[in-house]
N, C-alpha and C. Protein backbone atom coordinates (compact mmCIF):
# COMPACT_ATOMS: atom_id res chain seq x y z
N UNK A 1 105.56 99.81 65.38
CA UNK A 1 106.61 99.66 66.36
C UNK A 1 105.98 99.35 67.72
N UNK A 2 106.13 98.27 68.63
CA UNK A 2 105.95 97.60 69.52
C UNK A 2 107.02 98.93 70.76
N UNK A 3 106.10 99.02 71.74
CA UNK A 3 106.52 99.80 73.41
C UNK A 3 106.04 99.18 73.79
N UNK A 4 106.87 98.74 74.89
CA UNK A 4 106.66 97.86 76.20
C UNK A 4 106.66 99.05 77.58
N UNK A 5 105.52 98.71 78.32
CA UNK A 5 105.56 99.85 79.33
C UNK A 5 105.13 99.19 80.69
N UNK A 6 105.99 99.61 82.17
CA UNK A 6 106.05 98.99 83.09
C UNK A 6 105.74 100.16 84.34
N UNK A 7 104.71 99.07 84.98
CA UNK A 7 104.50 100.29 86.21
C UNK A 7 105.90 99.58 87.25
N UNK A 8 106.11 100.55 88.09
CA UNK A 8 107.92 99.70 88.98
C UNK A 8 107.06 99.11 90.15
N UNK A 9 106.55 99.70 90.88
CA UNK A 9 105.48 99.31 92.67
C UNK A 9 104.74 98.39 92.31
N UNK A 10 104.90 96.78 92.90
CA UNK A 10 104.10 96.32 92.58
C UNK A 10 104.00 95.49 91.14
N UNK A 11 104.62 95.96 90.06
CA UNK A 11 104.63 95.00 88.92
C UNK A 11 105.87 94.88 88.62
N UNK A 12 107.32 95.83 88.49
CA UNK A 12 108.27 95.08 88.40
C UNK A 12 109.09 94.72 90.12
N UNK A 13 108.84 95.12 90.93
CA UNK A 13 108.82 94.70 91.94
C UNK A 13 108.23 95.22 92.93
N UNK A 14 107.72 94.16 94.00
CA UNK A 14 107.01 93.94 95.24
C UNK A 14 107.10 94.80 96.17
N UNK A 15 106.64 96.09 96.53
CA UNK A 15 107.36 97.21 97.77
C UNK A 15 107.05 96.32 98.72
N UNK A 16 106.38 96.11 99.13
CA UNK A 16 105.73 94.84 100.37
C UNK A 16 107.17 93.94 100.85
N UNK A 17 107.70 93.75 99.61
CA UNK A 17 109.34 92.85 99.99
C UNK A 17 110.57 93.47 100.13
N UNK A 18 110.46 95.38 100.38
CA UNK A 18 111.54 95.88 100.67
C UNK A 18 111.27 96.44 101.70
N UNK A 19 112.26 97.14 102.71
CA UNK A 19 111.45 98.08 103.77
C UNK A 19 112.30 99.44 103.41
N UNK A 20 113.51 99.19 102.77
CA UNK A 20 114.48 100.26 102.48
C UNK A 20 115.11 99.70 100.89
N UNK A 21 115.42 100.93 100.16
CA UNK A 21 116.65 100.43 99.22
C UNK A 21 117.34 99.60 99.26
N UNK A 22 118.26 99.69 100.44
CA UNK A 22 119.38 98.75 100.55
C UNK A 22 118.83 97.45 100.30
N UNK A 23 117.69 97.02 100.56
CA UNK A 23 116.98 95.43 100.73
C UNK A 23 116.68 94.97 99.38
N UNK A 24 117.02 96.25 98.17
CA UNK A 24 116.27 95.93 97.14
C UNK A 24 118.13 95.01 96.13
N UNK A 25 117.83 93.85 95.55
CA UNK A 25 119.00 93.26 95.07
C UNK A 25 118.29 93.13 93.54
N UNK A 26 119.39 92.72 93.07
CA UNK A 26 119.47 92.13 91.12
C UNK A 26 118.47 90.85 91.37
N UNK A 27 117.54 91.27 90.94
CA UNK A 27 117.11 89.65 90.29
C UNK A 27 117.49 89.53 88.47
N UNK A 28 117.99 88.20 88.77
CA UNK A 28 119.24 87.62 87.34
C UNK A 28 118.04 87.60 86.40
N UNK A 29 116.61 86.61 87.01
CA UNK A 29 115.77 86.20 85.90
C UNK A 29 115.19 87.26 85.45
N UNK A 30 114.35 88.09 86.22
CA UNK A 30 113.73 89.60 85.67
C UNK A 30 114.49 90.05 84.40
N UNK A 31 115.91 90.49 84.78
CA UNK A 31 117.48 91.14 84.09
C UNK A 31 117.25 90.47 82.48
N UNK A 32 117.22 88.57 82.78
CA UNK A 32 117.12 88.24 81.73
C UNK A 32 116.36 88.03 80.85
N UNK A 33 114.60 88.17 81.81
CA UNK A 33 113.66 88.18 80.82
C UNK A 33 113.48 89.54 79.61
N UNK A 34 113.74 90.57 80.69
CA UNK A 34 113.69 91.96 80.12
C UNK A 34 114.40 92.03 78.87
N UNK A 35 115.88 91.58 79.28
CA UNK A 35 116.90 91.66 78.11
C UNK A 35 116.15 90.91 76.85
N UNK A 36 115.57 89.85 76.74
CA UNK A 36 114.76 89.37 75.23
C UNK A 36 114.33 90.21 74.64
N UNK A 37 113.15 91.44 75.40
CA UNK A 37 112.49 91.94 74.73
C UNK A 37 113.38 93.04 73.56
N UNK A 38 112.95 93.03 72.55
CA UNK A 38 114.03 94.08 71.60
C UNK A 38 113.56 95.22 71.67
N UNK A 39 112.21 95.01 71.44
CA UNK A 39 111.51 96.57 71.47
C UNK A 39 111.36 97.49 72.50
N UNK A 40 111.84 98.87 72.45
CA UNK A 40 112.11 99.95 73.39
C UNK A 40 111.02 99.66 74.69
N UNK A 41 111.52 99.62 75.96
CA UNK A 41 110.92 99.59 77.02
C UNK A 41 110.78 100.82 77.98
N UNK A 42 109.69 101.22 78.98
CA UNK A 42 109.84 102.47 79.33
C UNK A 42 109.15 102.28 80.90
N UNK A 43 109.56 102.50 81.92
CA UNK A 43 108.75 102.49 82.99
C UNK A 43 108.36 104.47 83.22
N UNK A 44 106.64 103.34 83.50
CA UNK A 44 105.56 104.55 83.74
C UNK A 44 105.39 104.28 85.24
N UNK A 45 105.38 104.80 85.81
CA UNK A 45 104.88 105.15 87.38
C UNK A 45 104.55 106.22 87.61
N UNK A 46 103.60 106.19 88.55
CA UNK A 46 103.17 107.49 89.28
C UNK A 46 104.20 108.01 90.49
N UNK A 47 104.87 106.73 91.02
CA UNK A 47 105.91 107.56 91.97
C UNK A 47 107.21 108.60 91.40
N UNK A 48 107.83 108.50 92.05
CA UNK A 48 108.55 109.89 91.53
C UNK A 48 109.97 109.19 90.93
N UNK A 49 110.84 110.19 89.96
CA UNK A 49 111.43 109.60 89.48
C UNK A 49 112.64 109.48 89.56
N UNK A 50 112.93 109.50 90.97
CA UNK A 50 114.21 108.99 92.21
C UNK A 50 113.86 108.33 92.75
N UNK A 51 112.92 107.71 92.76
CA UNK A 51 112.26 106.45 93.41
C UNK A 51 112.39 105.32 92.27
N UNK A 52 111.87 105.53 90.92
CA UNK A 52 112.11 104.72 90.14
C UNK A 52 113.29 104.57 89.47
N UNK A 53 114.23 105.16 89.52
CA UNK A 53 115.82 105.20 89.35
C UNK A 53 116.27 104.47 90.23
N UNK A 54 116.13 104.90 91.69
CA UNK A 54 116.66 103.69 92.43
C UNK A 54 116.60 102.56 92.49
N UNK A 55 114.96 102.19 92.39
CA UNK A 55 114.46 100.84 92.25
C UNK A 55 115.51 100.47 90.97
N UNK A 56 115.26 101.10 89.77
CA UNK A 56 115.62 100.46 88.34
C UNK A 56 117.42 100.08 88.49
N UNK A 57 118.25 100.76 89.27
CA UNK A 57 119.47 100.60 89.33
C UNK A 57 119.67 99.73 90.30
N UNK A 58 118.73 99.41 91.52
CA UNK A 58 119.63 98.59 92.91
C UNK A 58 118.90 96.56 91.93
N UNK A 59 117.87 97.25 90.80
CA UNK A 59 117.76 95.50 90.31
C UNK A 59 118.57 95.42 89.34
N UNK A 60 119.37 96.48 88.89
CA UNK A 60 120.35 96.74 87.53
C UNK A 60 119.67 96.15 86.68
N UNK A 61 118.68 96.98 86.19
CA UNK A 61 118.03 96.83 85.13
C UNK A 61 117.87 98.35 84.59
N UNK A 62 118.20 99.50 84.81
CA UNK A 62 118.18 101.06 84.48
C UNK A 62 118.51 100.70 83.15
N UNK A 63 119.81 100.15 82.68
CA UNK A 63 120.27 100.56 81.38
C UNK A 63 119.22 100.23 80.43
N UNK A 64 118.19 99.06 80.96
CA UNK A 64 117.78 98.07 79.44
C UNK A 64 115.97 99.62 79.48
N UNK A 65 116.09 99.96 79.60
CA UNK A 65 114.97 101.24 79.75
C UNK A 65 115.14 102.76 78.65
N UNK A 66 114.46 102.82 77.80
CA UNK A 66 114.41 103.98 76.98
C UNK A 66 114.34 105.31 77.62
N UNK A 67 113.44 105.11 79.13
CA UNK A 67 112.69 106.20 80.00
C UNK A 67 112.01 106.07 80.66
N UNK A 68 112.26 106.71 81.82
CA UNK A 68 111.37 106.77 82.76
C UNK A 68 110.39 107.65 83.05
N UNK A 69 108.70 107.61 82.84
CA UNK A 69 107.81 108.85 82.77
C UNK A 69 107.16 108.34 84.23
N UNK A 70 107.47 109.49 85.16
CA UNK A 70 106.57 109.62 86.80
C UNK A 70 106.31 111.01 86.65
N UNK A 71 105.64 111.15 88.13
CA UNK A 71 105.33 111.94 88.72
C UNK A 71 105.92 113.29 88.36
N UNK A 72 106.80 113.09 88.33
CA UNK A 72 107.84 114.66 88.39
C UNK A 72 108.45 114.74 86.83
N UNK A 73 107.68 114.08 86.10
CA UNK A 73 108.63 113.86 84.55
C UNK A 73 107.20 114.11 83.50
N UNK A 74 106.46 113.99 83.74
CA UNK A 74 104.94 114.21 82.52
C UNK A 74 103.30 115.02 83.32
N UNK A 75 102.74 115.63 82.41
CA UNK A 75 102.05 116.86 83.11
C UNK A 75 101.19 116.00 84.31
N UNK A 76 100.45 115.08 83.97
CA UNK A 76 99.33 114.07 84.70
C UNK A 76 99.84 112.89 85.13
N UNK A 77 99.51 112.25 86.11
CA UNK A 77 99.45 111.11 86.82
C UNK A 77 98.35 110.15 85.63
N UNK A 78 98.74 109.06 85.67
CA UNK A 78 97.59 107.45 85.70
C UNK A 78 96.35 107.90 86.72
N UNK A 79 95.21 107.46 86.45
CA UNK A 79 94.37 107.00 85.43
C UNK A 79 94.43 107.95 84.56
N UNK A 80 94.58 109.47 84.55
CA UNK A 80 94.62 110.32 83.97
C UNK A 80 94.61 109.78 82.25
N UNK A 81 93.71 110.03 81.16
CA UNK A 81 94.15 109.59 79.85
C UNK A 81 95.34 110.57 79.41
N UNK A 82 95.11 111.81 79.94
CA UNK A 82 96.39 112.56 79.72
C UNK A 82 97.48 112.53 79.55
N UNK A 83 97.39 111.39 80.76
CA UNK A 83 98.88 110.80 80.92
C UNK A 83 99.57 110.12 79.51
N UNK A 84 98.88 109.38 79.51
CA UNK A 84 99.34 108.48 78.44
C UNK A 84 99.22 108.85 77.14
N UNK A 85 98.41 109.93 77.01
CA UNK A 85 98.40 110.69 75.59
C UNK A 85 99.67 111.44 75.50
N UNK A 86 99.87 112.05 76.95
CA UNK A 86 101.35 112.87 76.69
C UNK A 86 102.67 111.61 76.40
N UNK A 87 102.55 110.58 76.93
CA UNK A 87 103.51 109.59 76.68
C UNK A 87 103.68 109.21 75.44
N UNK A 88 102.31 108.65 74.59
CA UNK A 88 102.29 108.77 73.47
C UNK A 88 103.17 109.41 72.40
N UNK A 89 103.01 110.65 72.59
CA UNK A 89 103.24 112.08 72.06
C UNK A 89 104.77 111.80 72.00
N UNK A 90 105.53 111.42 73.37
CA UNK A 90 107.00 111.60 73.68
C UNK A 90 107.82 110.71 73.37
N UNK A 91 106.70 109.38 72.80
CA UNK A 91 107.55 108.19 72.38
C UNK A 91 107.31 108.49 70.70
N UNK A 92 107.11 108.93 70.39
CA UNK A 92 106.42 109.17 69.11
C UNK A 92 107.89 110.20 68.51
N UNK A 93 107.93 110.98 69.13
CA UNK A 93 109.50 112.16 69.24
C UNK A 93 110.32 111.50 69.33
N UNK A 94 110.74 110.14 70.22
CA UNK A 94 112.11 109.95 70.25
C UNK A 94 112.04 109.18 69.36
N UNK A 95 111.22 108.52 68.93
CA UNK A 95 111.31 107.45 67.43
C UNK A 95 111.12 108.25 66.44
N UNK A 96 110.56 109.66 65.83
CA UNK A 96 110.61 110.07 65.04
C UNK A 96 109.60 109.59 63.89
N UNK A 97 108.75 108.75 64.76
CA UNK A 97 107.57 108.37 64.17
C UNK A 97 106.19 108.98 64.47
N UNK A 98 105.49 109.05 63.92
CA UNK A 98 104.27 109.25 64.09
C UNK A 98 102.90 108.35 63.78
N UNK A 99 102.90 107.57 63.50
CA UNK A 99 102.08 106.29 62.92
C UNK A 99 102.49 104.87 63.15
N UNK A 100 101.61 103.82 63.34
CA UNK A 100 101.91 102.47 63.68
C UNK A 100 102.44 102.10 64.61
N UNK A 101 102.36 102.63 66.11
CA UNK A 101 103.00 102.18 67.82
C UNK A 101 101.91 101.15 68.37
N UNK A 102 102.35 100.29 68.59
CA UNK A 102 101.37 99.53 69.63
C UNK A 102 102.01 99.59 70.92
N UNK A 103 100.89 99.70 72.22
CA UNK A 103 101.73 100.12 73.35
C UNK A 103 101.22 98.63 74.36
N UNK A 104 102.09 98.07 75.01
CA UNK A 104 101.72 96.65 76.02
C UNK A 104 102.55 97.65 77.10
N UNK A 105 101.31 97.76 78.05
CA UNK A 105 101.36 98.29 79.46
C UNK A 105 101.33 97.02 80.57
N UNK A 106 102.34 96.95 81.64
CA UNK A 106 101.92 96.19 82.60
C UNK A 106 101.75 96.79 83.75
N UNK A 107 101.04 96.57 84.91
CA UNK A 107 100.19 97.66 85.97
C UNK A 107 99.91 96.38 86.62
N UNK A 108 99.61 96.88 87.88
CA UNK A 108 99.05 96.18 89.09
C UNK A 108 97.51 96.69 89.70
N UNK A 109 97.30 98.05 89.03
CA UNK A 109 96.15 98.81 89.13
C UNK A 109 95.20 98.43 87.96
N UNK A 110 93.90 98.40 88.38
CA UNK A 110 92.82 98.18 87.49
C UNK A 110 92.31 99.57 86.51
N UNK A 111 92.24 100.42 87.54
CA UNK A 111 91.99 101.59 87.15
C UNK A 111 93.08 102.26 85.91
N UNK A 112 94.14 102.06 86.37
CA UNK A 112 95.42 102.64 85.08
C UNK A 112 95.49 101.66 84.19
N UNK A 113 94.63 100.71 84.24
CA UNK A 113 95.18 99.88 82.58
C UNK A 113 93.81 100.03 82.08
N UNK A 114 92.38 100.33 82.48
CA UNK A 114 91.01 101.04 82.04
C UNK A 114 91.62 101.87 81.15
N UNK A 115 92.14 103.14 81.81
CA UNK A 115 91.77 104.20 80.77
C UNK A 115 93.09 104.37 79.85
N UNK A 116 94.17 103.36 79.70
CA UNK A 116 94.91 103.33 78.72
C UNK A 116 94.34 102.88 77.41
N UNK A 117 93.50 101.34 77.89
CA UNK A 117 92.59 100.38 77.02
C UNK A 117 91.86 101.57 75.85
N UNK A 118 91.36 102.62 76.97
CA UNK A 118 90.58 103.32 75.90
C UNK A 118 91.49 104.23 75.11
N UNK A 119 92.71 104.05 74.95
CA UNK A 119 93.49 104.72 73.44
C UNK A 119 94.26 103.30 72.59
N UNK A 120 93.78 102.15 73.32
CA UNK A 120 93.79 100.86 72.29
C UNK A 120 95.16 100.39 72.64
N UNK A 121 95.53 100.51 73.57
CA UNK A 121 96.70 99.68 74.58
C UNK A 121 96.66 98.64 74.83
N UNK A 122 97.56 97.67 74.82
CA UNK A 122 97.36 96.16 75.20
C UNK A 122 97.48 95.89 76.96
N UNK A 123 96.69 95.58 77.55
CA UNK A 123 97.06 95.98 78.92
C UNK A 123 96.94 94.31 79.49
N UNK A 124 98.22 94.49 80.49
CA UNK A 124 97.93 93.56 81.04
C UNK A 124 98.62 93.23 82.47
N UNK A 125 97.62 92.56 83.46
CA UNK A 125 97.28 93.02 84.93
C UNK A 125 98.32 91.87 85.17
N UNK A 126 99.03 92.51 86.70
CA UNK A 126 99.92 92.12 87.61
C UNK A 126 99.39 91.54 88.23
N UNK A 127 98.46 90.67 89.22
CA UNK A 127 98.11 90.42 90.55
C UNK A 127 97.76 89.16 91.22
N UNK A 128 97.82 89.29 92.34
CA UNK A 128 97.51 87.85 92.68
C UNK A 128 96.36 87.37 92.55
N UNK A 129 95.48 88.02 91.95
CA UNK A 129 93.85 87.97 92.19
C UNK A 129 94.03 87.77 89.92
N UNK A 130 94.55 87.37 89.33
CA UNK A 130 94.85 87.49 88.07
C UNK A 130 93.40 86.64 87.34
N UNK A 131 93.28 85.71 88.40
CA UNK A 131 92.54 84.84 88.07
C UNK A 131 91.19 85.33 87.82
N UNK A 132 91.04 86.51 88.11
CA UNK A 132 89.39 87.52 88.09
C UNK A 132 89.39 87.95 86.17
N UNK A 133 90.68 87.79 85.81
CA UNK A 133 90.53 88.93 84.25
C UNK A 133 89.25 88.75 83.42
N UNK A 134 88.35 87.40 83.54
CA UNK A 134 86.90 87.63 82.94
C UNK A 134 86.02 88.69 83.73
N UNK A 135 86.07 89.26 84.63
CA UNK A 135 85.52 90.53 85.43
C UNK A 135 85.43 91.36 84.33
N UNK A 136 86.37 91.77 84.04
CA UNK A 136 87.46 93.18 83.48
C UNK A 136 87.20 93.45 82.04
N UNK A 137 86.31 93.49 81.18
CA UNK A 137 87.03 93.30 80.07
C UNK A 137 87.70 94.31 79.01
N UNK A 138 88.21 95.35 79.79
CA UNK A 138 89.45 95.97 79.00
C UNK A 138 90.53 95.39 79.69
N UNK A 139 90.96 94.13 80.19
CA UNK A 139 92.01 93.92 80.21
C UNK A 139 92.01 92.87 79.27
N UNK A 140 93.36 92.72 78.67
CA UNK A 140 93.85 91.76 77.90
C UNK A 140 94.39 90.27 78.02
N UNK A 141 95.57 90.53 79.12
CA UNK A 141 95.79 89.59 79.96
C UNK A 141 95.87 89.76 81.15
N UNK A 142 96.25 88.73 82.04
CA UNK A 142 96.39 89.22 83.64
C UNK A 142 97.60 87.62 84.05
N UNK A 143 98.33 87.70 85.19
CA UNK A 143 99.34 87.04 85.30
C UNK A 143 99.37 87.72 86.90
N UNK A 144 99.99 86.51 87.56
CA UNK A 144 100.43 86.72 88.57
C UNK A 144 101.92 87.46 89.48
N UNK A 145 102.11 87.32 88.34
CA UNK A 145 103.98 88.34 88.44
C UNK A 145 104.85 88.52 87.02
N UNK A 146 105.28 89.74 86.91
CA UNK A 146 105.46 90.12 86.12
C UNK A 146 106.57 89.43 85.34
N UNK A 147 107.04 88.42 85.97
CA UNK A 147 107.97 87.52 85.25
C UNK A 147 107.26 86.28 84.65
N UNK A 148 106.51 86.08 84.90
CA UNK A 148 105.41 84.79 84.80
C UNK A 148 105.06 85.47 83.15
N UNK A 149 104.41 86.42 83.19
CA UNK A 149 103.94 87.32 81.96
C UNK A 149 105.06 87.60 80.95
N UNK A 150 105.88 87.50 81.40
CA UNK A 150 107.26 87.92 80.00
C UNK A 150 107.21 86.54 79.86
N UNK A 151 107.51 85.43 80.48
CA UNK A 151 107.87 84.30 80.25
C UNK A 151 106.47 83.82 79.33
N UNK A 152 105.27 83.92 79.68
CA UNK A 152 104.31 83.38 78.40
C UNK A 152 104.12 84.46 77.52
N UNK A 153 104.39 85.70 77.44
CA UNK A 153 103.79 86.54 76.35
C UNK A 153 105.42 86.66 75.51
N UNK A 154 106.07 85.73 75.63
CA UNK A 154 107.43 86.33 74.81
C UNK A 154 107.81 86.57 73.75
N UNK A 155 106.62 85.67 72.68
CA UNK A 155 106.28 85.78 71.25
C UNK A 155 105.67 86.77 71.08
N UNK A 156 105.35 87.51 71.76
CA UNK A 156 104.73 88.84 71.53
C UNK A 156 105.33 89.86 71.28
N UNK A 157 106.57 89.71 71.99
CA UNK A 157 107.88 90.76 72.24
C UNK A 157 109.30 90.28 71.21
């Protein structure tokens, strides 16, 4: 079973391009790339998780989301492997599975898609600097915005 996992700051959207909530609107294409994917989606952030509620509702995209794991919702923060072992663990419960998950993380941080890589995560980098991913090599892919990346990895999803 395929999880799709999204950091919100930065990979599903730009804080740099809001200064407040109110500034934050629907983008249609995001809405509609997201909507393709079938397989359960989950935003991971380290910010807190009234921060990522807001964000996820003022782009009305909350509903298409299984869960939101931050700050105030799982024991450890990113890079933490903890983190993502406890995530593991919690996606594993609501599917009622225990065997065969592949997890595609998208992040804007180098450091939080490292130590996912090392529990065999498909990771792949947000940034404008995308063009570095031979640097890196626990990353998988790298893309310049996170819509750019749904739009070529869509056979994946």
């Amino acid at each position: 079973m395929k999880h799709i996992l999204f950091d919100m700051d930065d990979t599903l959207v730009y804080h740099k391009k809001y200064r407040t909530y109110d500034t934050i609107k629907e983008d249609k294409q995001l809405t509609y790339l997201l909507q393709l994917i079938k397989h359960p989606k989950y935003v991971y952030t380290n910010a807190t998780y009234s921060h990522a509620n807001v964000i996820a509702n003022k782009l009305k995209i909350d509903h298409l989301f299984t869960k939101i794991y931050s700050r105030d919702t799982i024991p450890t923060m990113k890079p933490d492997i903890n983190s993502a072992i406890s995530l593991e663990k919690d996606i594993q419960m609501i599917h009622q599975q225990t065997y065969d998950h592949t997890y595609y993380f998208f992040d804007d941080l180098l450091e939080n898609l490292k130590s996912v890589k090392e529990r065999g995560w498909i990771t792949i980098w947000i940034s404008p600097n995308f063009e570095e991913k031979y640097r890196y090599p626990f990353l998988d892919y790298a893309y310049p915005s996170v819509k750019i990346a749904l739009i070529q990895l869509h056979k994946l999803f």
